[in-house]
C-alpha atoms as a PDB file:
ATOM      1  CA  UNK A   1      88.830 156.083 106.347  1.00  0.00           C
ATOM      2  CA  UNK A   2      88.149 157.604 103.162  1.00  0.00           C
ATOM      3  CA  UNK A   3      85.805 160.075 102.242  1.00  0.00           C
ATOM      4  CA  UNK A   4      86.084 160.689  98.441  1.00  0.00           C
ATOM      5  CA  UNK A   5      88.717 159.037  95.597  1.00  0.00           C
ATOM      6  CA  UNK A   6      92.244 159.906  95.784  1.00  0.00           C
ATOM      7  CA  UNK A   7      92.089 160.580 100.223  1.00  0.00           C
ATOM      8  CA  UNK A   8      94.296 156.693 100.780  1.00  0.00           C
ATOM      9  CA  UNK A   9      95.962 156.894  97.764  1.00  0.00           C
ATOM     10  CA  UNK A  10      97.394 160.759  98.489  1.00  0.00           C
ATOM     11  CA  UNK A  11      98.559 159.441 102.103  1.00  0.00           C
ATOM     12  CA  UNK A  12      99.868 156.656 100.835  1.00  0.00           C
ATOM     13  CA  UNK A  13     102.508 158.113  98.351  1.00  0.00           C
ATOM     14  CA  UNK A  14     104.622 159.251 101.826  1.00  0.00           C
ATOM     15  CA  UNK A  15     103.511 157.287 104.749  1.00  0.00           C
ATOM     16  CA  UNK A  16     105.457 153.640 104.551  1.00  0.00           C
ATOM     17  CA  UNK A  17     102.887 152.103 107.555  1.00  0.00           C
ATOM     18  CA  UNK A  18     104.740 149.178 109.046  1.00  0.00           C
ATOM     19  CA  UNK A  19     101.495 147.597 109.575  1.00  0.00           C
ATOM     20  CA  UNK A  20      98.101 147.989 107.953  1.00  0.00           C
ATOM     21  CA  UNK A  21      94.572 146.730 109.460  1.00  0.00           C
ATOM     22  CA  UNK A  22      91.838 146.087 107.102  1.00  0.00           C
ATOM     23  CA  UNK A  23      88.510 145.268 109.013  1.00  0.00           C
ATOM     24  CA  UNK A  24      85.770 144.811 106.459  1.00  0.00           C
ATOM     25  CA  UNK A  25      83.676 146.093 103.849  1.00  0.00           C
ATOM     26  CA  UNK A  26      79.821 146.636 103.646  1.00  0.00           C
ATOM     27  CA  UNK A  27      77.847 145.831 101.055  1.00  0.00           C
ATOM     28  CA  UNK A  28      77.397 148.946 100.472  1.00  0.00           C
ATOM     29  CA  UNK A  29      80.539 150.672 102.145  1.00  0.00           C
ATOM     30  CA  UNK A  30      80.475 154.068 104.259  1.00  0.00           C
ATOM     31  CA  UNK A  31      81.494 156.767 102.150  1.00  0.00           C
ATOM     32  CA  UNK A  32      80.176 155.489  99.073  1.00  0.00           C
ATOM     33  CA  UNK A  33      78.632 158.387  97.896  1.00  0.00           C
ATOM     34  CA  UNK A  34      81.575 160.263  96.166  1.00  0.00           C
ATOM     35  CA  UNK A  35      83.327 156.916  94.606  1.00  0.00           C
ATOM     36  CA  UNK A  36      81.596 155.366  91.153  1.00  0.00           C
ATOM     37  CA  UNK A  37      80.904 152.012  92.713  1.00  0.00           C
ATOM     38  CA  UNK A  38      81.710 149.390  95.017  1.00  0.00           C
ATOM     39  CA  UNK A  39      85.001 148.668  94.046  1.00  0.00           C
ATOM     40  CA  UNK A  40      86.426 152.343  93.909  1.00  0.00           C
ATOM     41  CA  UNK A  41      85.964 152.440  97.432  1.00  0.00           C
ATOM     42  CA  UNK A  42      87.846 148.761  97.304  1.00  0.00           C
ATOM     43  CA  UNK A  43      90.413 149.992  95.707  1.00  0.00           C
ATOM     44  CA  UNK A  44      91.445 153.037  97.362  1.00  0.00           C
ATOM     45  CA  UNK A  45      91.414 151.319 100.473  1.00  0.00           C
ATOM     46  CA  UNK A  46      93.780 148.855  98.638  1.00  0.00           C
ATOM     47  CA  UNK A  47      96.572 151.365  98.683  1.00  0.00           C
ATOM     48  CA  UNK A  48      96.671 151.449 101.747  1.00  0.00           C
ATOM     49  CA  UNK A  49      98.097 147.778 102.057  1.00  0.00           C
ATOM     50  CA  UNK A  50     100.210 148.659  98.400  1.00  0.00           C
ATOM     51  CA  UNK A  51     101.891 151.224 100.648  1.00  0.00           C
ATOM     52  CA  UNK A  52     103.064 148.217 103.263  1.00  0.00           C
ATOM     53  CA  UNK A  53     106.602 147.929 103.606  1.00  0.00           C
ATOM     54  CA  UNK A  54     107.786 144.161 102.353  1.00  0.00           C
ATOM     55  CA  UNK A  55     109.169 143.991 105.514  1.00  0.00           C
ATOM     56  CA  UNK A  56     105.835 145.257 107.489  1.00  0.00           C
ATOM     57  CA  UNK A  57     102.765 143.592 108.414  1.00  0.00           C
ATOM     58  CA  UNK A  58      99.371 142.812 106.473  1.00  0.00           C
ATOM     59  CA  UNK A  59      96.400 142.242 109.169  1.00  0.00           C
ATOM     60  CA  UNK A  60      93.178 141.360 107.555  1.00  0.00           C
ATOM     61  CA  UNK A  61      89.287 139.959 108.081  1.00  0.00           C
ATOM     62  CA  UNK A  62      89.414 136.341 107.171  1.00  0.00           C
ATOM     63  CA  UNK A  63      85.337 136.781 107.674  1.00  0.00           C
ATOM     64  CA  UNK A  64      85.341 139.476 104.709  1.00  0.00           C
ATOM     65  CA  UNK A  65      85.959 138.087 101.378  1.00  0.00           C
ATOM     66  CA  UNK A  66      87.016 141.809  99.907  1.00  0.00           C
ATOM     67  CA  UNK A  67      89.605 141.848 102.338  1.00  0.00           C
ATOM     68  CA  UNK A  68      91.239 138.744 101.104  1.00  0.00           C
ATOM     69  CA  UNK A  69      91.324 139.954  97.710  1.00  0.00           C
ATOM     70  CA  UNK A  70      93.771 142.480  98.848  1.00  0.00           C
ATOM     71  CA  UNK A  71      96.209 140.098  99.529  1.00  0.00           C
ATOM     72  CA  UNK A  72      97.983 140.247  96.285  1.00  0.00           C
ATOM     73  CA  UNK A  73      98.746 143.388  96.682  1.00  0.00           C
ATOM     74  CA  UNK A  74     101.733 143.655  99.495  1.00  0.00           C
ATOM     75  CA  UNK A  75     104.757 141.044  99.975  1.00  0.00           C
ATOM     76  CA  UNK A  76     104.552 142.090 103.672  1.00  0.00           C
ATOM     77  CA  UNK A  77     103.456 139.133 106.344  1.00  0.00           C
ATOM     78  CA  UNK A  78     100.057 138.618 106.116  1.00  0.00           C
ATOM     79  CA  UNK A  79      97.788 137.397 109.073  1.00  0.00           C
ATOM     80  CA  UNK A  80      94.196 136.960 109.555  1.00  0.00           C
ATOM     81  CA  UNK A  81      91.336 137.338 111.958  1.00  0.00           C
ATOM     82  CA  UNK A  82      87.804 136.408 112.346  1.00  0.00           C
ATOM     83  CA  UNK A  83      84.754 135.080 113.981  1.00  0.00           C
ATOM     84  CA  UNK A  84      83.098 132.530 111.406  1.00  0.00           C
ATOM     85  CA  UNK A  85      86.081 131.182 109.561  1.00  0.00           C
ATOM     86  CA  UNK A  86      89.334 129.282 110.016  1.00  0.00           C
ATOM     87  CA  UNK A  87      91.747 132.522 110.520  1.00  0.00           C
ATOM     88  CA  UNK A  88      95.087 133.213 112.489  1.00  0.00           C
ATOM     89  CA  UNK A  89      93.527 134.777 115.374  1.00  0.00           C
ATOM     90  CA  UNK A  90      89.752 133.645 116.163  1.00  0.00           C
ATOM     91  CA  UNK A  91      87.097 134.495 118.425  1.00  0.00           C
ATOM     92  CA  UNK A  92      84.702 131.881 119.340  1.00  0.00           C
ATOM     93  CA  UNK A  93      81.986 131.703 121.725  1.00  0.00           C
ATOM     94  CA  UNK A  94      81.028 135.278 121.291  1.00  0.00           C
ATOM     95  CA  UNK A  95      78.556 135.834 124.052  1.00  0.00           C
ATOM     96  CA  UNK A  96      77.045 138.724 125.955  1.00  0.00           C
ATOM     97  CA  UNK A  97      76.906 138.336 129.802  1.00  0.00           C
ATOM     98  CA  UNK A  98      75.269 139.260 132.856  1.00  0.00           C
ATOM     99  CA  UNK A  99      71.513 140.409 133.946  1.00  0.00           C
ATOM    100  CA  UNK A 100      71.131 142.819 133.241  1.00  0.00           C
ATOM    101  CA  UNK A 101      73.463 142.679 130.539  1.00  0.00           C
ATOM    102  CA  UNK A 102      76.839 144.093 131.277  1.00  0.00           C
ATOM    103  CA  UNK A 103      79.380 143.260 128.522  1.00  0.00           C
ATOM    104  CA  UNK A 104      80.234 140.718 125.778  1.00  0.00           C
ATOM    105  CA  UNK A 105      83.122 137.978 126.158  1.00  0.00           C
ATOM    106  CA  UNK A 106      84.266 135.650 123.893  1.00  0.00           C
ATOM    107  CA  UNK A 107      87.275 132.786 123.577  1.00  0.00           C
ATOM    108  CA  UNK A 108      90.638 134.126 121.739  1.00  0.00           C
ATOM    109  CA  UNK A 109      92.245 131.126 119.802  1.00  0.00           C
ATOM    110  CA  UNK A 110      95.606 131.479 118.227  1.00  0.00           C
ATOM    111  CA  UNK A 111      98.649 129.077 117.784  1.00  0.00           C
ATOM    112  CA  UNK A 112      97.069 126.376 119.817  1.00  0.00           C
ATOM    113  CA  UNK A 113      96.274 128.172 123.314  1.00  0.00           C
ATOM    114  CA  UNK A 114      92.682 129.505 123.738  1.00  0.00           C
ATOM    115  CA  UNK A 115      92.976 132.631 126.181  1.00  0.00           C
ATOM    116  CA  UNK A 116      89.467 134.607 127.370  1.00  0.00           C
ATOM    117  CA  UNK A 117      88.433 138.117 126.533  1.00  0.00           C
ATOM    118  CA  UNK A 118      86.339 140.131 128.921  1.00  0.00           C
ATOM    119  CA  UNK A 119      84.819 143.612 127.369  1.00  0.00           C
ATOM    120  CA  UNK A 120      83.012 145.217 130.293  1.00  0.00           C
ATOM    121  CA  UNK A 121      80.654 148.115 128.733  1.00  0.00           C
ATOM    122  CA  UNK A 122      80.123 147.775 124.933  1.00  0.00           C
ATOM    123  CA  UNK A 123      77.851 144.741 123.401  1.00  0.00           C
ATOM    124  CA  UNK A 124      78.150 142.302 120.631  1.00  0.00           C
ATOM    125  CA  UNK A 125      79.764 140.982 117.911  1.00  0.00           C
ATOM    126  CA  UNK A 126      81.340 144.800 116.740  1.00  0.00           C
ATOM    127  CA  UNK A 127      83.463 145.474 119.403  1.00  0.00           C
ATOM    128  CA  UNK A 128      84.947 141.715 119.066  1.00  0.00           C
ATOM    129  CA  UNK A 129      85.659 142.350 115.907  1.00  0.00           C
ATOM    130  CA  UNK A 130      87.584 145.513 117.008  1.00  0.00           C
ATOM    131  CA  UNK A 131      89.436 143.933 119.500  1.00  0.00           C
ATOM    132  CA  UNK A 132      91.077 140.906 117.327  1.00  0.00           C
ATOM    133  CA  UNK A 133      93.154 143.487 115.435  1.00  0.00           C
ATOM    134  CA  UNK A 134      94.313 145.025 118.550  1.00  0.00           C
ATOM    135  CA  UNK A 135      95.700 141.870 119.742  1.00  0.00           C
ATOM    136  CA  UNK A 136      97.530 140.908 117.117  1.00  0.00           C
ATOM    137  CA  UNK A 137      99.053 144.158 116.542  1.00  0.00           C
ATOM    138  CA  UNK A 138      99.980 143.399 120.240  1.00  0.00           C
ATOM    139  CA  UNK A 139     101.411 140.616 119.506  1.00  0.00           C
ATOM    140  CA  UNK A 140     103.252 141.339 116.606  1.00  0.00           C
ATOM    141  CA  UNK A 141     105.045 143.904 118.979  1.00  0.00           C
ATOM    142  CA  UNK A 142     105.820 140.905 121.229  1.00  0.00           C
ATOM    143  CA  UNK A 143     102.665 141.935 124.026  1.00  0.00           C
ATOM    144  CA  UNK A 144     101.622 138.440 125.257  1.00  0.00           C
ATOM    145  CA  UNK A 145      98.077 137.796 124.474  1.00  0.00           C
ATOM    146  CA  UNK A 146      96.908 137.941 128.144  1.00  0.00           C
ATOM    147  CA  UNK A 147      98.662 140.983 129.037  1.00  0.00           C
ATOM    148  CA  UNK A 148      96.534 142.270 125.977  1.00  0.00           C
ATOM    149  CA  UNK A 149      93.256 141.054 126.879  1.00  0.00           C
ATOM    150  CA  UNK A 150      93.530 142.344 130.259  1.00  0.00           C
ATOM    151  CA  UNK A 151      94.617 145.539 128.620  1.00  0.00           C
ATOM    152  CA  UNK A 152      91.365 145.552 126.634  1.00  0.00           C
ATOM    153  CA  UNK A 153      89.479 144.277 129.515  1.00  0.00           C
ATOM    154  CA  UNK A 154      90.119 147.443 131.627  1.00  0.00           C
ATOM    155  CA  UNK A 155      91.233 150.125 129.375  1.00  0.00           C
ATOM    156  CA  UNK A 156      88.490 153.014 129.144  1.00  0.00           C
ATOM    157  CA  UNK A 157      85.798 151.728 126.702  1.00  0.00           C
ATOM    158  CA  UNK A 158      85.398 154.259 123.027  1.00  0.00           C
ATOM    159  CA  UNK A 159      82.343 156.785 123.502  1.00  0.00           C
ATOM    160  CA  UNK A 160      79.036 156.033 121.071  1.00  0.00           C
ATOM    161  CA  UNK A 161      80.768 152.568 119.657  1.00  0.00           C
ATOM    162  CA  UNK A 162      78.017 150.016 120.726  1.00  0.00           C
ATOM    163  CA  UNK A 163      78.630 151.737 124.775  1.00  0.00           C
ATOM    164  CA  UNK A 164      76.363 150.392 127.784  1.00  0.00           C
ATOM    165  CA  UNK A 165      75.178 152.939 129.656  1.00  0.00           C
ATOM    166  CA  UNK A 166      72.396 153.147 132.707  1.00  0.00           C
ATOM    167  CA  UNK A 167      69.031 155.090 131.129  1.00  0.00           C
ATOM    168  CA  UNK A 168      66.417 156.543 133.282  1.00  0.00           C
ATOM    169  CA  UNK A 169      64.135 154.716 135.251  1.00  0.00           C
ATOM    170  CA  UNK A 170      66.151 151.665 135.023  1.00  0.00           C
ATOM    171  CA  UNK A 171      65.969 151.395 131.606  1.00  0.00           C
ATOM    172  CA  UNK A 172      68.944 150.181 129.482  1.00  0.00           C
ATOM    173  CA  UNK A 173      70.916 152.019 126.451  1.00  0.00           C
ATOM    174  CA  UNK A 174      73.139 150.874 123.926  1.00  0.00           C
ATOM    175  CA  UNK A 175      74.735 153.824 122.525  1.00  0.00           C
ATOM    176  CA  UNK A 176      76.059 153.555 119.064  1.00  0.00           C
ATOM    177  CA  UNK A 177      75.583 157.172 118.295  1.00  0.00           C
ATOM    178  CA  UNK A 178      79.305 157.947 116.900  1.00  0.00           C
ATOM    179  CA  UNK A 179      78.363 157.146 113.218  1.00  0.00           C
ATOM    180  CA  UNK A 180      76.395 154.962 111.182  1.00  0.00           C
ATOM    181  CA  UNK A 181      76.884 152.749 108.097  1.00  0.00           C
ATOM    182  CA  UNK A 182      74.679 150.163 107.112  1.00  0.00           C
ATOM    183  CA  UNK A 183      76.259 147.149 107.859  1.00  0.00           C
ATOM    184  CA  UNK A 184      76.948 148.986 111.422  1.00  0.00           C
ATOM    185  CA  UNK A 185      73.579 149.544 112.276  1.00  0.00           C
ATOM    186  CA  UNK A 186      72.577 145.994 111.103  1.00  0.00           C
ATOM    187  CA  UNK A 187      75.064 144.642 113.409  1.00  0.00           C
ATOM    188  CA  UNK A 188      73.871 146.827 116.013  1.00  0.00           C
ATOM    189  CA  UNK A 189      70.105 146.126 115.588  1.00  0.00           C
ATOM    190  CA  UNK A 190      71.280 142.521 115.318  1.00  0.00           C
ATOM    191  CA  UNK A 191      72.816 142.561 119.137  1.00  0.00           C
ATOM    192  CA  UNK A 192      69.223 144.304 120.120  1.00  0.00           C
ATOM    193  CA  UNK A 193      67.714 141.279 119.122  1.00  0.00           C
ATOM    194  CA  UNK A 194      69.651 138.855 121.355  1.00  0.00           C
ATOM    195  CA  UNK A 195      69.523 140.718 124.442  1.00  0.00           C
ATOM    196  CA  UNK A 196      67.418 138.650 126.978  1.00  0.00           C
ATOM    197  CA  UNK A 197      65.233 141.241 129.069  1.00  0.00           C
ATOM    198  CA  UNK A 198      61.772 141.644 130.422  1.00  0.00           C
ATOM    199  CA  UNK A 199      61.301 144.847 128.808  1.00  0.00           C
ATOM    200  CA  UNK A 200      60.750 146.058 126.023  1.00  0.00           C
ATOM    201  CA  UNK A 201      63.330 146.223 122.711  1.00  0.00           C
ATOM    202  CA  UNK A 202      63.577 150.116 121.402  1.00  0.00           C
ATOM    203  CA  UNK A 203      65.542 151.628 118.478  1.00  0.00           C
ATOM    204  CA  UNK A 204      65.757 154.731 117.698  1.00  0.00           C
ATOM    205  CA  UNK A 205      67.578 155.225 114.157  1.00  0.00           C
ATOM    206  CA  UNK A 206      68.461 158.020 112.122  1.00  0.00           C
ATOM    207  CA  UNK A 207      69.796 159.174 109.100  1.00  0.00           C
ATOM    208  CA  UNK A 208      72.357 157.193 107.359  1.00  0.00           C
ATOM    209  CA  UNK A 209      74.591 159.772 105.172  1.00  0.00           C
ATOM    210  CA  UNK A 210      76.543 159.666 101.991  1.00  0.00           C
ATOM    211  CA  UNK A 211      75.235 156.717 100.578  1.00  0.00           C
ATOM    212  CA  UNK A 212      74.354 158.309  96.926  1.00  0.00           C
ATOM    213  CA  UNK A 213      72.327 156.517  94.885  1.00  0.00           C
ATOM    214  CA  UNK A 214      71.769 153.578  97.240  1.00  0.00           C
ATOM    215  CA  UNK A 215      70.284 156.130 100.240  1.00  0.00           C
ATOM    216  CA  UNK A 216      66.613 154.493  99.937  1.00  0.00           C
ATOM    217  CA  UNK A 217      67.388 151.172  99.593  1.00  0.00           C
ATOM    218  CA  UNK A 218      69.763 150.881 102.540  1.00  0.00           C
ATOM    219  CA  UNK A 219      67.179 152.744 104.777  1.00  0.00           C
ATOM    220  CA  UNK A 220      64.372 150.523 103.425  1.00  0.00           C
ATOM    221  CA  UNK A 221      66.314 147.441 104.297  1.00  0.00           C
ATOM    222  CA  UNK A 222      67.289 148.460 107.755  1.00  0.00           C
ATOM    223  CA  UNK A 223      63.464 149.062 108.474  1.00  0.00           C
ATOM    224  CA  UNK A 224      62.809 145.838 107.320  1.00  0.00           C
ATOM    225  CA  UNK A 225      65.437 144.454 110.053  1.00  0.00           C
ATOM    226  CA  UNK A 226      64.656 146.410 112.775  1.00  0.00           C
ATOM    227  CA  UNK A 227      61.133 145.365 112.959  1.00  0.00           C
ATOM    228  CA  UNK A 228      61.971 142.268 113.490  1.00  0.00           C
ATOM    229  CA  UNK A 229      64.417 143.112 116.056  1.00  0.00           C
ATOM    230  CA  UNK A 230      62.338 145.472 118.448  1.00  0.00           C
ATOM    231  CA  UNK A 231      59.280 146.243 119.900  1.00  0.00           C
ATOM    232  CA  UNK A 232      58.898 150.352 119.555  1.00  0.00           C
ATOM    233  CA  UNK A 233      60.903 152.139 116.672  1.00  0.00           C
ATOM    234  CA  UNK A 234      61.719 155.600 116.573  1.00  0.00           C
ATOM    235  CA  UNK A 235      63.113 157.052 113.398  1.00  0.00           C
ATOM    236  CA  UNK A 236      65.182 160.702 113.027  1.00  0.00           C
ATOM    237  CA  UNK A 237      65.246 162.205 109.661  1.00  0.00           C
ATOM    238  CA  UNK A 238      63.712 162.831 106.247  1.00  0.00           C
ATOM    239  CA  UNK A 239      65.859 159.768 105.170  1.00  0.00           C
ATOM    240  CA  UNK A 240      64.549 157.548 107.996  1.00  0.00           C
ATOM    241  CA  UNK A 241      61.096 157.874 106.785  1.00  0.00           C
ATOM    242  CA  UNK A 242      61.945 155.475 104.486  1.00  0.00           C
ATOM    243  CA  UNK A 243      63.061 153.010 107.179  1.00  0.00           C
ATOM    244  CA  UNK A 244      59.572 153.461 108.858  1.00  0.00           C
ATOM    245  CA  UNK A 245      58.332 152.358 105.476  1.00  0.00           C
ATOM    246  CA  UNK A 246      60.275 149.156 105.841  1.00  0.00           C
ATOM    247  CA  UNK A 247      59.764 148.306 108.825  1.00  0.00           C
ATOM    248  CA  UNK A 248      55.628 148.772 108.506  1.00  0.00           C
ATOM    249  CA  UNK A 249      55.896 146.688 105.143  1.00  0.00           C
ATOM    250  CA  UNK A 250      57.636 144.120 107.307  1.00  0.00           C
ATOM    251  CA  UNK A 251      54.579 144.064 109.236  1.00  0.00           C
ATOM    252  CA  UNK A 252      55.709 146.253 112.230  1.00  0.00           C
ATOM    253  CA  UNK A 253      52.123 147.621 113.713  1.00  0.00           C
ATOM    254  CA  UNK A 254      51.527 151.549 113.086  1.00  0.00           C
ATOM    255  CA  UNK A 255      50.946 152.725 116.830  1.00  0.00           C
ATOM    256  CA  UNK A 256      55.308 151.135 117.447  1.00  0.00           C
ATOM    257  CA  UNK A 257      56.718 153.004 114.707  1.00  0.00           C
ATOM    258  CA  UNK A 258      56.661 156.625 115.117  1.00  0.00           C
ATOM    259  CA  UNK A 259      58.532 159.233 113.039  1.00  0.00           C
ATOM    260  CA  UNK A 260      60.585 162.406 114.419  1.00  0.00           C
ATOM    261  CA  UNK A 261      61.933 165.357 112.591  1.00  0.00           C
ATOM    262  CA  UNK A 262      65.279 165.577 115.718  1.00  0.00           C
ATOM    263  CA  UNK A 263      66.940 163.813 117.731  1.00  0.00           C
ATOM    264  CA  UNK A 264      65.203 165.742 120.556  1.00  0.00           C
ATOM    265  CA  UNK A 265      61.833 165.067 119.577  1.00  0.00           C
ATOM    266  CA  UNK A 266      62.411 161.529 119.821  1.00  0.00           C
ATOM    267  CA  UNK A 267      64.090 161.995 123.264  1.00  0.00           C
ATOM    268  CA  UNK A 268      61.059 163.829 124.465  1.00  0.00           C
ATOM    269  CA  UNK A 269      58.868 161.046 123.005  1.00  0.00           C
ATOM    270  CA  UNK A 270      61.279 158.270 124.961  1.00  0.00           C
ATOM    271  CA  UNK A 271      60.921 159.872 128.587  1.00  0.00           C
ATOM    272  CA  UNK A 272      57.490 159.704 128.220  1.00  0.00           C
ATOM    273  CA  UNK A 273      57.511 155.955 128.157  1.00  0.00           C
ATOM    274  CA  UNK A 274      60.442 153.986 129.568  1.00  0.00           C
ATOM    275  CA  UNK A 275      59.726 151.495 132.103  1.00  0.00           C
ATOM    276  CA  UNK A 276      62.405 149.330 134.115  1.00  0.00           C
ATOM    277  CA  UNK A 277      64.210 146.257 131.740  1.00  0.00           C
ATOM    278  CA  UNK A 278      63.843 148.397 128.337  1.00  0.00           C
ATOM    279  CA  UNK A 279      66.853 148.378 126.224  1.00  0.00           C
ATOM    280  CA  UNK A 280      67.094 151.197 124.007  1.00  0.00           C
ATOM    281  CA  UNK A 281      69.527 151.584 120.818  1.00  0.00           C
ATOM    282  CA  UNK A 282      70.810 154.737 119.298  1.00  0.00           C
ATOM    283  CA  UNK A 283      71.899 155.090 115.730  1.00  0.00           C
ATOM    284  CA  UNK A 284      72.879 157.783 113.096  1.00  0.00           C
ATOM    285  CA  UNK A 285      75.276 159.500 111.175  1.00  0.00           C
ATOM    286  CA  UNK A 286      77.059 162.036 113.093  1.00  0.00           C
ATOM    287  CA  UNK A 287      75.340 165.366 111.842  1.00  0.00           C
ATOM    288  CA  UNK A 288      71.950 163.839 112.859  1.00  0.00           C
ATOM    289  CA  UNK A 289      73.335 164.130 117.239  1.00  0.00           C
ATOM    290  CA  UNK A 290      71.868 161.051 118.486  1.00  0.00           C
ATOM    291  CA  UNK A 291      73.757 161.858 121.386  1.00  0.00           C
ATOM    292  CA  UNK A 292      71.074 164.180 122.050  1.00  0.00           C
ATOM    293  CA  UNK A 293      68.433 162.132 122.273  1.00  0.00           C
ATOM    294  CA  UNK A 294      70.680 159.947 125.166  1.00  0.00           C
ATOM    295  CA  UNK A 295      71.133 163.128 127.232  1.00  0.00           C
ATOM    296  CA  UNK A 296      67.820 163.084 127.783  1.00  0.00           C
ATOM    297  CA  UNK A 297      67.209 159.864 128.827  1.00  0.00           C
ATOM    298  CA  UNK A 298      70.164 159.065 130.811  1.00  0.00           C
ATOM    299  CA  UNK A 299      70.434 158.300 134.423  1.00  0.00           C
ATOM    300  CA  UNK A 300      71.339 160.750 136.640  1.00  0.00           C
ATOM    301  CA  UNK A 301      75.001 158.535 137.273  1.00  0.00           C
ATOM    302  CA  UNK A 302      75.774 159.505 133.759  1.00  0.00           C
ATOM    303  CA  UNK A 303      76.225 163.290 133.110  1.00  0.00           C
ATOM    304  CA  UNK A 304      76.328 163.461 129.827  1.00  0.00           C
ATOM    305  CA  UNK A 305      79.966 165.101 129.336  1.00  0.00           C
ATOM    306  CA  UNK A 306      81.056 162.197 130.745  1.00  0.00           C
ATOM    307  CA  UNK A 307      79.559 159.694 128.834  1.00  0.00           C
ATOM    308  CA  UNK A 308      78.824 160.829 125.647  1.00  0.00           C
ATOM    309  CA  UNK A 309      80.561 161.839 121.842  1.00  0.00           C
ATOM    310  CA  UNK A 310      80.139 165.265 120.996  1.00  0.00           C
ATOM    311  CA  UNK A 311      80.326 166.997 124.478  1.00  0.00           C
ATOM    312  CA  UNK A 312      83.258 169.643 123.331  1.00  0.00           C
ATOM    313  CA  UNK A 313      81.815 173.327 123.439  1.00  0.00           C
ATOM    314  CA  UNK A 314      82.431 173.365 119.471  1.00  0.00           C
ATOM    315  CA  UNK A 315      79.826 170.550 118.741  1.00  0.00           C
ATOM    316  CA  UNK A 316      77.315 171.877 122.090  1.00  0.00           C
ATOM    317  CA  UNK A 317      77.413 175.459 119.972  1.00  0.00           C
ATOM    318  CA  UNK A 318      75.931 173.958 116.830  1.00  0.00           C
END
């Protein structure tokens, strides 16, 4: 990660990484606000892969075309992952399973053997896209690809990173509260939109931060997708307002939008309402503590410490 110019390139003039993971690149990338444009952010993730040793190991999103343009820049081995195009590594039939929903799986194709990936606890296309990397970093240290799977399948699953957990009165939450980035929380309000349930589809989004000069137009845009991807939105922020905008102008009726200052008002809106077969996403930079509006919706098998980002006494005391 990189939060203004010069962070990569600084680590980069003394750590000689004998592999480098690139995953992908937003339209409008996280971070942006401190770089000039686009492709200063681009470019100081570049060095990065410029630091590779020639005898290391260049892993890289097939699916991201920024990605590939880095490719020039490192004589190391190159290999490539993906979900929609021809890559090294593949994931096909990306899928989420059970009722009510319980996990996502998909089929891992590499060197002519297909091998099956079970990941119990998180939902949709994001964590698949984590997961490729990690095999073939696996691999490349000679970890056969089912040991790796099942390694994946059962290891402990990353706290507010697109998490399952049980809400109250049998409700349902997806909680993506670590962070948010735009092309995050579109992927995020995408997987709301194919979950099959009799209840009702809820997001609850708030501020996206350090995104500069494009801080409207993101927020705009994601209100625009979320209403067409849930029933009830809930928005958390000054920013946010902006994202209620879109998501009325996208035709979303006024009484399913409502607007909250914190992250606990719109928890004390949510316990008001939930009903059995809701499914409820969480999204928002970190200093907006979405986690706070899951605490107060969660079911009493989930104490929060246990479950949630942000549970140290440091971040409680703030």
């Amino acid at each position: 990660g990189a939060d203004r110019p010069g962070d990569i390139k600084s680590i980069a003039s003394w750590v000689k990484p004998d592999i480098t993971v690139v995953t992908q690149f937003g339209q409008v990338p996280v971070h942006i606000e401190f770089f000039k444009d686009r492709d200063a952010v681009i470019q100081e993730k570049g060095y990065l892969v410029e630091a590779l040793r020639d005898t290391g190991f260049f892993i890289y999103n097939k699916d991201d075309h920024d990605s590939e343009k880095l490719l020039a820049k490192t004589n190391a081995k190159k290999i490539s992952f993906g979900i929609h195009e021809q890559s090294d590594v593949r994931a096909t039939n990306v899928r989420l399973y059970g009722k009510p929903i319980t996990g996502t799986e998909a089929d891992i194709k590499t060197n002519g053997t297909t091998e099956h990936l079970v990941l119990p606890e998180v939902v949709g296309k994001s964590p698949v896209y984590c997961a490729l990397p990690a095999l073939l970093v696996a691999s490349h240290l000679n970890i056969p690809l089912p040991v790796a799977c099942a390694s994946l399948r059962d290891a402990p699953k990353p706290r507010g990173r697109m998490r399952l957990l049980q809400g109250m009165n049998e409700s349902i939450i997806i909680d993506d509260s670590y962070n948010a980035s735009p092309k995050a929380t579109e992927h995020g309000l995408k997987t709301l939109a194919d979950i099959d349930t009799h209840g009702r589809k809820i997001a609850v989004l708030g501020d996206m931060l350090e995104l500069g000069t494009h801080t409207r137009d993101e927020h705009y845009k994601i209100g625009k997708i979320a209403a067409a991807a849930c029933h009830k939105l809930f928005t958390v922020g000054i920013r946010s307002r902006v994202t209620a905008e879109g998501a009325l102008d996208a035709k979303m009726v006024d009484e399913s939008v409502m607007q909250c200052d914190a992250a606990i008002d719109a928890g004390k809106e949510l316990v008001k309402i939930l009903q059995p077969g809701d499914v409820v996403y969480v999204k928002g930079s970190q200093s907006m503590r979405m986690e706070r509006t899951i605490a107060m919706i969660l079911s009493k098998n989930h104490p929060p410490e246990s479950v949630l980002v942000r549970q140290e006494q440091e971040w409680l005391a703030r």
